[in-house]
N, C-alpha and C. Protein backbone atom coordinates (compact mmCIF):
# COMPACT_ATOMS: atom_id res chain seq x y z
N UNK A 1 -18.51 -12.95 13.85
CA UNK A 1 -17.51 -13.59 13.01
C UNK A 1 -18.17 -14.20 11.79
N UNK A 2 -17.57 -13.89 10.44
CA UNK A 2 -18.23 -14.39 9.29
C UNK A 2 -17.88 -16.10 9.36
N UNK A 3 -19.12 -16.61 8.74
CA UNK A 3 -18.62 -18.37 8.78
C UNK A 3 -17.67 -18.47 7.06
N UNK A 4 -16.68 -18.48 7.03
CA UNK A 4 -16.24 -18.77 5.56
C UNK A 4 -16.46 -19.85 4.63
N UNK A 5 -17.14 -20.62 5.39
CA UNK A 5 -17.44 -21.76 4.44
C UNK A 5 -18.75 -21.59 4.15
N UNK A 6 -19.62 -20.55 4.55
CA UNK A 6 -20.80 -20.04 3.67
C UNK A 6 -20.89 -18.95 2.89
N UNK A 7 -19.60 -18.63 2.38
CA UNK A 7 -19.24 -16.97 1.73
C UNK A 7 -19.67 -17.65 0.32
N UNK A 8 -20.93 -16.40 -0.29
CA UNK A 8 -20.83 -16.53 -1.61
C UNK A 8 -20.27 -15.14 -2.45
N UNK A 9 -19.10 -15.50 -2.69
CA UNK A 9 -18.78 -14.16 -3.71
C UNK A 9 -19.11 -13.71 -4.76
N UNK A 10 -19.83 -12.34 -4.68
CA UNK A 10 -20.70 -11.61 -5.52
C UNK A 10 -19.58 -11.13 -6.82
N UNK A 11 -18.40 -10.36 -5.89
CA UNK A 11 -17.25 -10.01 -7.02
C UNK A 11 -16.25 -11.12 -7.18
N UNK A 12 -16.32 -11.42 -8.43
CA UNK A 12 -15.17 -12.90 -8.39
C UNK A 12 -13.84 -12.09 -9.24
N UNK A 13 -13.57 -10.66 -9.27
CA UNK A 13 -12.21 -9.90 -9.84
C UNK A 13 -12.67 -8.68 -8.73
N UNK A 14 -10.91 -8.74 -8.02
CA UNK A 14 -11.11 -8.01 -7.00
C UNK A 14 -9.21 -7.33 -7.06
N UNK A 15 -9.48 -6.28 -7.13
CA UNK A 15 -8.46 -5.62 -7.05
C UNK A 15 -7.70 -4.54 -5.66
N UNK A 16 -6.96 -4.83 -5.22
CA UNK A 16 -6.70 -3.89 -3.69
C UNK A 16 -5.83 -3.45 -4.08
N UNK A 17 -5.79 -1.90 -3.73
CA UNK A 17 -5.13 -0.55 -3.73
C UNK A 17 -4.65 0.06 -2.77
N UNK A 18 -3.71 0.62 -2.70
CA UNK A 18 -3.68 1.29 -1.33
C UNK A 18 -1.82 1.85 -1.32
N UNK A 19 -1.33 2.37 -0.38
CA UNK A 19 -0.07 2.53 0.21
C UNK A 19 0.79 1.97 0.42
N UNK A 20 1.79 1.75 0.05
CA UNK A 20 3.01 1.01 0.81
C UNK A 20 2.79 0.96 2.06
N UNK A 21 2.53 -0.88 2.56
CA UNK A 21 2.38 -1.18 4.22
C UNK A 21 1.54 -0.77 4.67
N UNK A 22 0.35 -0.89 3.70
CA UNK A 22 -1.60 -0.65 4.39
C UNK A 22 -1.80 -2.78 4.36
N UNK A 23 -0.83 -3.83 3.82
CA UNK A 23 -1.08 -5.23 3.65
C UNK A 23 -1.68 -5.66 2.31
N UNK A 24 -1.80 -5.00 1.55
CA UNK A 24 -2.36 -5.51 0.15
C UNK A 24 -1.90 -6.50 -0.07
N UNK A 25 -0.72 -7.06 -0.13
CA UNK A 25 -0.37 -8.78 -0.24
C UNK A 25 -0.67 -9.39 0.79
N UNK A 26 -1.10 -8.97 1.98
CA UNK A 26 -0.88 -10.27 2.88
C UNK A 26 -2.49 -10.23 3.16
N UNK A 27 -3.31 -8.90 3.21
CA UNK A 27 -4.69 -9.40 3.22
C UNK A 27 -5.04 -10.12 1.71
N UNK A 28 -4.59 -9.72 0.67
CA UNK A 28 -4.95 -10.22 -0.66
C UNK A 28 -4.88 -11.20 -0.68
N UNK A 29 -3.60 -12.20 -0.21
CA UNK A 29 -3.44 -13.40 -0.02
C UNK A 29 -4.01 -14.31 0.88
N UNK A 30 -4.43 -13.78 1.99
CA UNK A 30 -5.12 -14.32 3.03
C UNK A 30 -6.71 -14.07 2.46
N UNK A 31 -7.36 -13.44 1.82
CA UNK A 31 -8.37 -13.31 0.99
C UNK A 31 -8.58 -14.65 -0.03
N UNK A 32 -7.89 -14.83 -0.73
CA UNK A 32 -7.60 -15.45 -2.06
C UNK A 32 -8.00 -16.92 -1.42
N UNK A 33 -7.21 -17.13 -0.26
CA UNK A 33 -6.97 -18.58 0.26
C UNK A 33 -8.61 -18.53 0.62
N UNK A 34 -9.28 -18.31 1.79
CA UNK A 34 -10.28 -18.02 2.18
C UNK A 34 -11.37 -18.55 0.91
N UNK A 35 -11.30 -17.68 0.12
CA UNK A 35 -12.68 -17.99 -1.23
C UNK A 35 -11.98 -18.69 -2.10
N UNK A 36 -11.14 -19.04 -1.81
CA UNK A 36 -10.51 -19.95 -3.04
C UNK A 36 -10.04 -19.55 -4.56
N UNK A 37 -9.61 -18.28 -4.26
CA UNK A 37 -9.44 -17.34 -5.66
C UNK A 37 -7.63 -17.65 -5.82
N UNK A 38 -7.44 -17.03 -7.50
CA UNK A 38 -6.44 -17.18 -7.64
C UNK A 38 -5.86 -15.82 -6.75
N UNK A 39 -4.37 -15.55 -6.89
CA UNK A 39 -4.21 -14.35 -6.12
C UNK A 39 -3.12 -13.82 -6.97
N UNK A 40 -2.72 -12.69 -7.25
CA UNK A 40 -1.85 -11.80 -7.86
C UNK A 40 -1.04 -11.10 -7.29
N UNK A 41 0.24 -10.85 -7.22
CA UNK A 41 0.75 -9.63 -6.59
C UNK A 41 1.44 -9.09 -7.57
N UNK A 42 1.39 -7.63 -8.88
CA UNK A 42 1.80 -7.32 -9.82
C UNK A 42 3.11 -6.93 -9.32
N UNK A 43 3.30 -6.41 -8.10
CA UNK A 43 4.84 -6.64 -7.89
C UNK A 43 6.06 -7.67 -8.05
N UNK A 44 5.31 -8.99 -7.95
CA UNK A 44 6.19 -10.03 -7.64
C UNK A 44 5.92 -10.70 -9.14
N UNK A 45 4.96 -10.15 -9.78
CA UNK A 45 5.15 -10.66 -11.24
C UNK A 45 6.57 -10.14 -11.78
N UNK A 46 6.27 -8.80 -11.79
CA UNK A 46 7.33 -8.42 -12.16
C UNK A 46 8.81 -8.48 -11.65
N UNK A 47 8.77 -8.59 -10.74
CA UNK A 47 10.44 -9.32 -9.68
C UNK A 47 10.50 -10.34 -10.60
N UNK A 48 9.80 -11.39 -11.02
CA UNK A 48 9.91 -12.79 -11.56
C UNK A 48 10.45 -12.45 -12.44
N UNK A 49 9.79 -11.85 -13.73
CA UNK A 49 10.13 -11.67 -15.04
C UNK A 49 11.51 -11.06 -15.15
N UNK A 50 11.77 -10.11 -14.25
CA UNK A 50 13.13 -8.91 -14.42
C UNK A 50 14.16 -9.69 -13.40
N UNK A 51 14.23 -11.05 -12.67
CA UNK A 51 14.52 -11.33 -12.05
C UNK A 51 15.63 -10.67 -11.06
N UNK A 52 14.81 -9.25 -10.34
CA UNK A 52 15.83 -8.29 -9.74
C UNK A 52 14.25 -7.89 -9.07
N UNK A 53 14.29 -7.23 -7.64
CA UNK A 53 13.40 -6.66 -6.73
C UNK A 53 13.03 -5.24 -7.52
N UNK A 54 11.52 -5.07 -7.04
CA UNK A 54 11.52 -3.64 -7.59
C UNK A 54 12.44 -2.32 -7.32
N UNK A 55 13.04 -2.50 -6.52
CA UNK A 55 14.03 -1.66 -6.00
C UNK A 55 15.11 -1.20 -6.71
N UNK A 56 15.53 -2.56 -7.00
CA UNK A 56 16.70 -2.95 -8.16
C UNK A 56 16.40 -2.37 -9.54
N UNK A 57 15.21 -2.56 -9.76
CA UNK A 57 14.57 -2.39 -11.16
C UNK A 57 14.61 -0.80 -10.96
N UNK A 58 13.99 -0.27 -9.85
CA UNK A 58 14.06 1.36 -10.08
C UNK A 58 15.63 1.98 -9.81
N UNK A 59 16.12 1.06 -9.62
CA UNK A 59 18.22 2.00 -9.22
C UNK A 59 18.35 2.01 -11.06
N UNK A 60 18.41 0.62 -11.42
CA UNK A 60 18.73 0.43 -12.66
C UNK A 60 18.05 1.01 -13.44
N UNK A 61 16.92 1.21 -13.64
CA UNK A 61 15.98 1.49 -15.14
C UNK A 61 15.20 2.77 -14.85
N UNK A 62 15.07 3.28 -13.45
CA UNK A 62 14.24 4.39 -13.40
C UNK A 62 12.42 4.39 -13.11
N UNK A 63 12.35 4.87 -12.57
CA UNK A 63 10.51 5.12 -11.85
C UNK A 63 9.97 5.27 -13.64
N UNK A 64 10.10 5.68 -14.44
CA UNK A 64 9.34 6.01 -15.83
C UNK A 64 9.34 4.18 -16.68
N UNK A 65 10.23 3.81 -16.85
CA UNK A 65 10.60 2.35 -16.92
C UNK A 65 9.49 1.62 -16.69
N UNK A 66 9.73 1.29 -14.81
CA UNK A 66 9.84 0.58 -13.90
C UNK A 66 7.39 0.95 -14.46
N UNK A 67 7.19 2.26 -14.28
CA UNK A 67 5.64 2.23 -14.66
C UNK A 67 5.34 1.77 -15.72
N UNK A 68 6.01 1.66 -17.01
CA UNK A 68 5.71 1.15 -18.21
C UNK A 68 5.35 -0.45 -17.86
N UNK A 69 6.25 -1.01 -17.43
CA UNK A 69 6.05 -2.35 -17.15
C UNK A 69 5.18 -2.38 -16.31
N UNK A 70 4.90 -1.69 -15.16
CA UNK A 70 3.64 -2.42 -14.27
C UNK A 70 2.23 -1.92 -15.36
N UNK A 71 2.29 -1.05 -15.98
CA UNK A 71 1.12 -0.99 -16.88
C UNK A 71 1.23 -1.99 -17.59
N UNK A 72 2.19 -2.68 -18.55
CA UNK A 72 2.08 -3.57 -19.36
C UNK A 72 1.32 -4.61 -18.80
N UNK A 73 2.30 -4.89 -17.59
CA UNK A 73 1.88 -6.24 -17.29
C UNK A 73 0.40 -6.39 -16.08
N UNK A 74 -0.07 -5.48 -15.75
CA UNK A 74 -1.65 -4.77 -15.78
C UNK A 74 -2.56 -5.30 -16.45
N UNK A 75 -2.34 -4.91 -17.52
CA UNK A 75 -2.89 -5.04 -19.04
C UNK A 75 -3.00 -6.44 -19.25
N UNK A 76 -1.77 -7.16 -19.29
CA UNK A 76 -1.38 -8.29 -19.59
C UNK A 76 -2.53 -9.75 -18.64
N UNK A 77 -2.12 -8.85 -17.65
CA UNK A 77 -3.14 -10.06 -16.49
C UNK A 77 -4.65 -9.95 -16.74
N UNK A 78 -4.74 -8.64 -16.69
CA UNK A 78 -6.17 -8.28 -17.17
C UNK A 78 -6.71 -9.10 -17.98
N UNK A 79 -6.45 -9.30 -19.09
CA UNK A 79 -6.60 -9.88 -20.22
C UNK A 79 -6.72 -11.34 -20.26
N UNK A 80 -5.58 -11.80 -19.33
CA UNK A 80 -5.48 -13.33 -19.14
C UNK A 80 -6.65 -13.58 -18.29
N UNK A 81 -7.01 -12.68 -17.44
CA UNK A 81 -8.18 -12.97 -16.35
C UNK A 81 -9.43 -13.22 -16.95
N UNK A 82 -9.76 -12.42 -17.81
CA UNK A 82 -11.02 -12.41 -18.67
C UNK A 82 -11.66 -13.27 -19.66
N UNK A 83 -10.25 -13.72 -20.16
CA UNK A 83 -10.18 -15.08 -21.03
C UNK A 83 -10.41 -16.56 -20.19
N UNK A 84 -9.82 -16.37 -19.06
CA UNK A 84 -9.98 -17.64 -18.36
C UNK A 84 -11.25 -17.82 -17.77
N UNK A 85 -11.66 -16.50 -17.11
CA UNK A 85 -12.52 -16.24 -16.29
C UNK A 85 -12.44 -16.94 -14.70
N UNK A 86 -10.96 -16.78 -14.55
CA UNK A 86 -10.76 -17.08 -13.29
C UNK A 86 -11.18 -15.98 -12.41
N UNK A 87 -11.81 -16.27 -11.14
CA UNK A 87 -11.68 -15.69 -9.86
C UNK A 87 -10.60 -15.26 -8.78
N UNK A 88 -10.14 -13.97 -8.87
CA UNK A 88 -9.30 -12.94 -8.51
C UNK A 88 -8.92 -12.05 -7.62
N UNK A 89 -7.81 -12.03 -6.93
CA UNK A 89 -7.67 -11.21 -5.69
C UNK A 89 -6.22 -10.63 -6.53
N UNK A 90 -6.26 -9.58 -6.89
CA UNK A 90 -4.94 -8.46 -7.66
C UNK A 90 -4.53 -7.77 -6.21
N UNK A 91 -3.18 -7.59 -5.91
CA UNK A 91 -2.52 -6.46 -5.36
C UNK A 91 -1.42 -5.48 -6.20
N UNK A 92 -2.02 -4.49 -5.59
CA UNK A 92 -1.59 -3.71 -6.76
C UNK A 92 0.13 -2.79 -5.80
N UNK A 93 0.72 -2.68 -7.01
CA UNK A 93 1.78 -1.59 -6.07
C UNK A 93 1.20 -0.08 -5.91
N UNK A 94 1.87 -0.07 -4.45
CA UNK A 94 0.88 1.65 -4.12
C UNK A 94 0.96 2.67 -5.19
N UNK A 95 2.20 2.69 -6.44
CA UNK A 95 1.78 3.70 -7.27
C UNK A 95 1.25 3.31 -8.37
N UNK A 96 1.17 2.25 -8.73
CA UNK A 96 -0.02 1.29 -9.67
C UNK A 96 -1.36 2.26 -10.19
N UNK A 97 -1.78 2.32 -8.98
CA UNK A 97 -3.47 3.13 -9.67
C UNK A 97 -2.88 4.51 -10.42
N UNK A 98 -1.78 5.38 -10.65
CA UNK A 98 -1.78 6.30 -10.90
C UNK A 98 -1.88 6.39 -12.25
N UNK A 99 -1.76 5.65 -12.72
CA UNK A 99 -1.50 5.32 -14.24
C UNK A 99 -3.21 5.80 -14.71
N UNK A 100 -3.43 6.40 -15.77
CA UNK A 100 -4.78 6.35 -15.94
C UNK A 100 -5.20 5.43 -16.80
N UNK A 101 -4.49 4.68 -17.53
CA UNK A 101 -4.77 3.52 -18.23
C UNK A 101 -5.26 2.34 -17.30
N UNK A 102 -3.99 2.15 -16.06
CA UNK A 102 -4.36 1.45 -15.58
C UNK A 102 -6.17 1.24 -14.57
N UNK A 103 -6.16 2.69 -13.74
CA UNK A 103 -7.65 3.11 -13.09
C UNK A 103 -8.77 2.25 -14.13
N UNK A 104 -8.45 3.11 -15.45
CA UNK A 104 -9.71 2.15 -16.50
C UNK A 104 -10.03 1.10 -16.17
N UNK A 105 -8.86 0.57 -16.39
CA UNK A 105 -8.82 -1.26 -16.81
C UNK A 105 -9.20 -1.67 -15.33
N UNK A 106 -9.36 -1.26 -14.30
CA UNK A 106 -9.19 -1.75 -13.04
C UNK A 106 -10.10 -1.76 -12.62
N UNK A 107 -10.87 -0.46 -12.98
CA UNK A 107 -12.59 -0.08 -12.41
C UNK A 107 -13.26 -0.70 -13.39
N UNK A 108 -12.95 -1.28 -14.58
CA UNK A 108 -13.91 -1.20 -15.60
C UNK A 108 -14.00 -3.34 -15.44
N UNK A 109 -13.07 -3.41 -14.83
CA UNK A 109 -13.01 -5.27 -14.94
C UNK A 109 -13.01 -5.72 -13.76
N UNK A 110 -12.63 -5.17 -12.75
CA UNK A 110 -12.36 -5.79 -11.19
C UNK A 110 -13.09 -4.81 -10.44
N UNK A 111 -13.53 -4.98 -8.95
CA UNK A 111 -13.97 -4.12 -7.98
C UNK A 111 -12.72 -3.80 -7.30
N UNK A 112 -12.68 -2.64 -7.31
CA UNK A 112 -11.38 -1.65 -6.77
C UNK A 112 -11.69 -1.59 -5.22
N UNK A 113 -10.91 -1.86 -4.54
CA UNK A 113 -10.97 -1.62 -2.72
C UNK A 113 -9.80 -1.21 -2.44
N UNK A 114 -9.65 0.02 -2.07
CA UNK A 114 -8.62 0.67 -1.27
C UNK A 114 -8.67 0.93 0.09
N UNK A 115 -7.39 -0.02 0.54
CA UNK A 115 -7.16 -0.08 1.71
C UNK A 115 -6.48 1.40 2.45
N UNK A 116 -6.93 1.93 3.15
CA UNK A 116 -6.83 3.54 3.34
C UNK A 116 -6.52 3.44 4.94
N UNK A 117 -4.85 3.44 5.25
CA UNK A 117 -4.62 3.73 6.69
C UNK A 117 -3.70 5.07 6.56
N UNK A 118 -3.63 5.53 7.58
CA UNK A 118 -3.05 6.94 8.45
C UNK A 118 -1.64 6.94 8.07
N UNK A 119 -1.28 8.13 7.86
CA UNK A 119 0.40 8.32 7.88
C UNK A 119 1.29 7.53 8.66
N UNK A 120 0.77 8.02 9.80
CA UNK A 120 1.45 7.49 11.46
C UNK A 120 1.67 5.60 11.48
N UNK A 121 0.70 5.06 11.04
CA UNK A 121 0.46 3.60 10.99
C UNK A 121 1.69 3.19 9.44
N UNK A 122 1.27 3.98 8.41
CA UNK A 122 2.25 3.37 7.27
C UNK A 122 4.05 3.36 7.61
N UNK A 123 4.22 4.71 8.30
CA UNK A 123 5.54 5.40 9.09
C UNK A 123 6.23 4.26 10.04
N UNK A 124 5.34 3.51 10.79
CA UNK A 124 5.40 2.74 11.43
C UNK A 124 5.48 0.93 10.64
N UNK A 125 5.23 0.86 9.97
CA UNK A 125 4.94 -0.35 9.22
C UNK A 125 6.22 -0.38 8.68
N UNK A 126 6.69 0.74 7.63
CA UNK A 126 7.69 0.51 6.43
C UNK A 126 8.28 0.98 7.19
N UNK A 127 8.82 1.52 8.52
CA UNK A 127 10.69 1.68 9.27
C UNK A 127 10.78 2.66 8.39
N UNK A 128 12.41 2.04 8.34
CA UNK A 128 13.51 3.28 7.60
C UNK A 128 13.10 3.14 5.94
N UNK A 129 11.89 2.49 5.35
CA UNK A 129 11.82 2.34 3.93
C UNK A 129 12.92 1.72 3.33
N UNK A 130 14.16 1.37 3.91
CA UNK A 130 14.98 0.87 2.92
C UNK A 130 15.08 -0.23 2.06
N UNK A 131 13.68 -0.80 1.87
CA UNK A 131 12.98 -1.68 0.33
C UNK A 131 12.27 -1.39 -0.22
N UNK A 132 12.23 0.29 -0.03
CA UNK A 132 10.99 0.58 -0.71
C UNK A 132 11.56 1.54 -1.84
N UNK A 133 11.24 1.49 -2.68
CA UNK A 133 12.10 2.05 -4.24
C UNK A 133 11.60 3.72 -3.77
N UNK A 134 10.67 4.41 -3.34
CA UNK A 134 9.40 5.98 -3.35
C UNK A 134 10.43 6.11 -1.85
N UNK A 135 11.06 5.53 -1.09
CA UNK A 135 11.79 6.08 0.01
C UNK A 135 13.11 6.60 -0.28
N UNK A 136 12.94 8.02 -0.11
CA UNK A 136 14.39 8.36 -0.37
C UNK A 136 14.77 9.47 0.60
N UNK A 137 14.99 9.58 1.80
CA UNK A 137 14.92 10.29 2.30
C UNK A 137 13.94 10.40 3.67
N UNK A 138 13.28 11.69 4.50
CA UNK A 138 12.90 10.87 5.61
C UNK A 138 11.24 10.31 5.15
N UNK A 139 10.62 9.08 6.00
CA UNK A 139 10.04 8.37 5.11
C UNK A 139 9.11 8.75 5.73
N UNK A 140 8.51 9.71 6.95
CA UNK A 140 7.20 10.40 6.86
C UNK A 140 7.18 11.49 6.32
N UNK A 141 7.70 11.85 5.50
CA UNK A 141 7.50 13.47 4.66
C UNK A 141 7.46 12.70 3.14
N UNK A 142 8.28 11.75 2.80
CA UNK A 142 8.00 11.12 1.43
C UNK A 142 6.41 10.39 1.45
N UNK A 143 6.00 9.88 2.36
CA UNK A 143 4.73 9.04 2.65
C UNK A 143 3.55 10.23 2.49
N UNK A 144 3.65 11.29 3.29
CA UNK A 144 2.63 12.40 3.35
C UNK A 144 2.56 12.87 2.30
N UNK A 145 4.10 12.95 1.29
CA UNK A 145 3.59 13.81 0.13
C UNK A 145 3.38 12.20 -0.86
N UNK A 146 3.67 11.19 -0.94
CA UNK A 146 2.75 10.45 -2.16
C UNK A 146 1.33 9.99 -1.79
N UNK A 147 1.09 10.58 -0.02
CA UNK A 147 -0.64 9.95 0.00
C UNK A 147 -0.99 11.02 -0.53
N UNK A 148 -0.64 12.19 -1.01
CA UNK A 148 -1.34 13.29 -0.61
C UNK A 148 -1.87 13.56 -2.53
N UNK A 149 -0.64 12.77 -3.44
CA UNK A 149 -1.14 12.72 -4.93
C UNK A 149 -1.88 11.53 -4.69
N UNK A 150 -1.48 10.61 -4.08
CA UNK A 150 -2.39 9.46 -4.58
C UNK A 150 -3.73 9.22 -4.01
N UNK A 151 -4.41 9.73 -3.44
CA UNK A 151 -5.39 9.93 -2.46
C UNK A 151 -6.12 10.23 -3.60
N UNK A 152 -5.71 11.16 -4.67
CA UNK A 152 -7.54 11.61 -5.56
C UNK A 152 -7.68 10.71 -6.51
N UNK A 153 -6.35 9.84 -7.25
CA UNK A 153 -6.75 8.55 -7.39
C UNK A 153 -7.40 7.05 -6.47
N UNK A 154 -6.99 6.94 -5.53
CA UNK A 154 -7.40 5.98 -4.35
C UNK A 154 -8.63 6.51 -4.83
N UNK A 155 -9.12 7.52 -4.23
CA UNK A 155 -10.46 7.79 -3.81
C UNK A 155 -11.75 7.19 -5.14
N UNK A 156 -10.79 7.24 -6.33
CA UNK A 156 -12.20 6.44 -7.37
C UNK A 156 -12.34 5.31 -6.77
N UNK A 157 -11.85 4.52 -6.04
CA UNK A 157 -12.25 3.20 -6.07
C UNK A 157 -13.40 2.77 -5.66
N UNK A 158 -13.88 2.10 -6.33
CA UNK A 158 -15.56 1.64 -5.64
C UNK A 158 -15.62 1.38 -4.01
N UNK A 159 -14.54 0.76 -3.46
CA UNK A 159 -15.17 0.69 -2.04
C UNK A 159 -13.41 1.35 -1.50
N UNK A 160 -13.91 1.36 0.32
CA UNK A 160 -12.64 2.01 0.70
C UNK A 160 -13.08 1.10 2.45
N UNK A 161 -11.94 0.45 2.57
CA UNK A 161 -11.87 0.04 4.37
C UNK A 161 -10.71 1.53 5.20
N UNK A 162 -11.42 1.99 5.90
CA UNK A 162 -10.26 2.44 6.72
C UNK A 162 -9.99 1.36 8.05
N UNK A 163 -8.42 1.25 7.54
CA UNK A 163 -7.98 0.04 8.25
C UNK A 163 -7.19 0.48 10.02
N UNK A 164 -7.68 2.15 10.54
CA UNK A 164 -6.85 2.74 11.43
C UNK A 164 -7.44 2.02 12.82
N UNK A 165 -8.44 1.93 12.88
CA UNK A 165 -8.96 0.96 14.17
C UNK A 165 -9.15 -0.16 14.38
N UNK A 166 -8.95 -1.05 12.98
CA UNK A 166 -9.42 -2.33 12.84
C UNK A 166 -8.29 -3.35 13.15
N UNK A 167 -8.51 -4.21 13.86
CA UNK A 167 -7.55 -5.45 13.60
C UNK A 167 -7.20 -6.66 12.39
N UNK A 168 -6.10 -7.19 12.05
CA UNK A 168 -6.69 -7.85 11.15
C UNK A 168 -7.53 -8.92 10.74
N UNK A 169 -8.08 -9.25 11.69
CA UNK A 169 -9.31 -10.25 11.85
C UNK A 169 -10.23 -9.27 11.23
N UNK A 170 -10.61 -8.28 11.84
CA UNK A 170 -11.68 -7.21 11.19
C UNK A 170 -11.29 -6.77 9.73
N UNK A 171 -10.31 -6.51 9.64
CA UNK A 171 -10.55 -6.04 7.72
C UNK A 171 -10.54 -7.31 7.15
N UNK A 172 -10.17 -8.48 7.73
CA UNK A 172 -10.28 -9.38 6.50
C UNK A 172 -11.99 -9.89 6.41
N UNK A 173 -12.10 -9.65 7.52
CA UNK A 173 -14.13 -9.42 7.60
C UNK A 173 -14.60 -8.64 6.63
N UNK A 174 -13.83 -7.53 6.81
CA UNK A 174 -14.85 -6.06 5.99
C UNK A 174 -14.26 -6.27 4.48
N UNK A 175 -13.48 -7.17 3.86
CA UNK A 175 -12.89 -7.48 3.08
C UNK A 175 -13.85 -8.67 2.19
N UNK A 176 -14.02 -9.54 2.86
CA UNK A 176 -15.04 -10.43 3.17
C UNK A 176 -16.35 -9.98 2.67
N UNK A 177 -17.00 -9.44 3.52
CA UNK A 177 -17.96 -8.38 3.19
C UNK A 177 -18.27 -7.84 2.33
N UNK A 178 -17.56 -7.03 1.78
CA UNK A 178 -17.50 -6.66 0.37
C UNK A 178 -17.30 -6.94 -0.48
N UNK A 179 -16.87 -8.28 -0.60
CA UNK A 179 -16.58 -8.62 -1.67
C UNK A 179 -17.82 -9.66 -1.79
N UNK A 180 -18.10 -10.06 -0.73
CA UNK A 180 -19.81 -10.58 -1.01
C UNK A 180 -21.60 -10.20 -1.06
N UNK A 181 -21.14 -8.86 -0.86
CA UNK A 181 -22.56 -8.31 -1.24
C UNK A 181 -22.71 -7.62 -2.23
């Protein structure tokens, strides 16, 4: 068991990637608290600002839209992060990295960690998808075909946990971990 009150963090901008219902907010957040970082969830920025769920935002405005803004506001944090030089835990939405603007800005300022679990486990996590804007229909054939584009993006990321055997005591270790050596 890591002692947390002797963690020195090597990466102080840390960005997590991954799938709808691999935990990117709730390990990100449980991360953040831990080292004492600020914490981000670019989803819930944007819920704030558009004051409507991403869901809402994609019935109304459309998936082409709905990416403009998570790039903007990408960009936007990015920027604020660098200036402040605050210490950072970003969650990103699972189709977030696809953007190639965004990959740049992400690899080039934060350490990228993609959280990488199994079909079967995400299938199981998100149910019937019905909050998930990419669910339309049955939600292990929609899941298989967006890991299956988003996987050769995932895969730039500097580090990768596969989270299929681990508990979450253990990834927030291997989380931990990496972000301190």
């Amino acid at each position: 068991m890591v002692n947390f009150n002797k963690i020195n963090p090597y990466y102080t901008k840390v960005t997590l990637i991954g799938m709808m219902g691999t935990g990117k907010s709730k390990f990100g957040r449980k991360i953040a608290n831990i080292l004492k970082f600020n914490f981000y969830d670019v989803d819930h920025i944007i819920e704030q600002e558009f004051k409507m769920t991403i869901k809402e935002l994609f019935q109304k405005h459309g998936e082409v839209f709905f990416r403009k803004i998570e790039e903007k506001t990408i960009r936007s944090l990015i920027l604020k992060i660098n200036k402040s030089k605050e210490k950072v835990i970003i969650s990103l939405g699972g189709g977030g990295f696809d953007s190639e603007e965004t990959r740049e800005l992400l690899l080039n300022y934060t350490n990228v960690i993609w959280l990488k679990t199994p079909v079967d486990v995400l299938v199981q996590r998100v149910g019937d998808g019905s909050k998930r804007p990419m669910i339309k229909g049955k939600t292990r054939d929609i899941i298989t075909q967006l890991l299956k584009v988003r996987t050769k993006y995932y895969s730039l990321s500097h580090n990768q946990i596969d989270t299929e055997k681990l508990n979450q005591n253990q990834v927030t270790e291997k989380l931990i971990n990496l972000i301190s050596h």
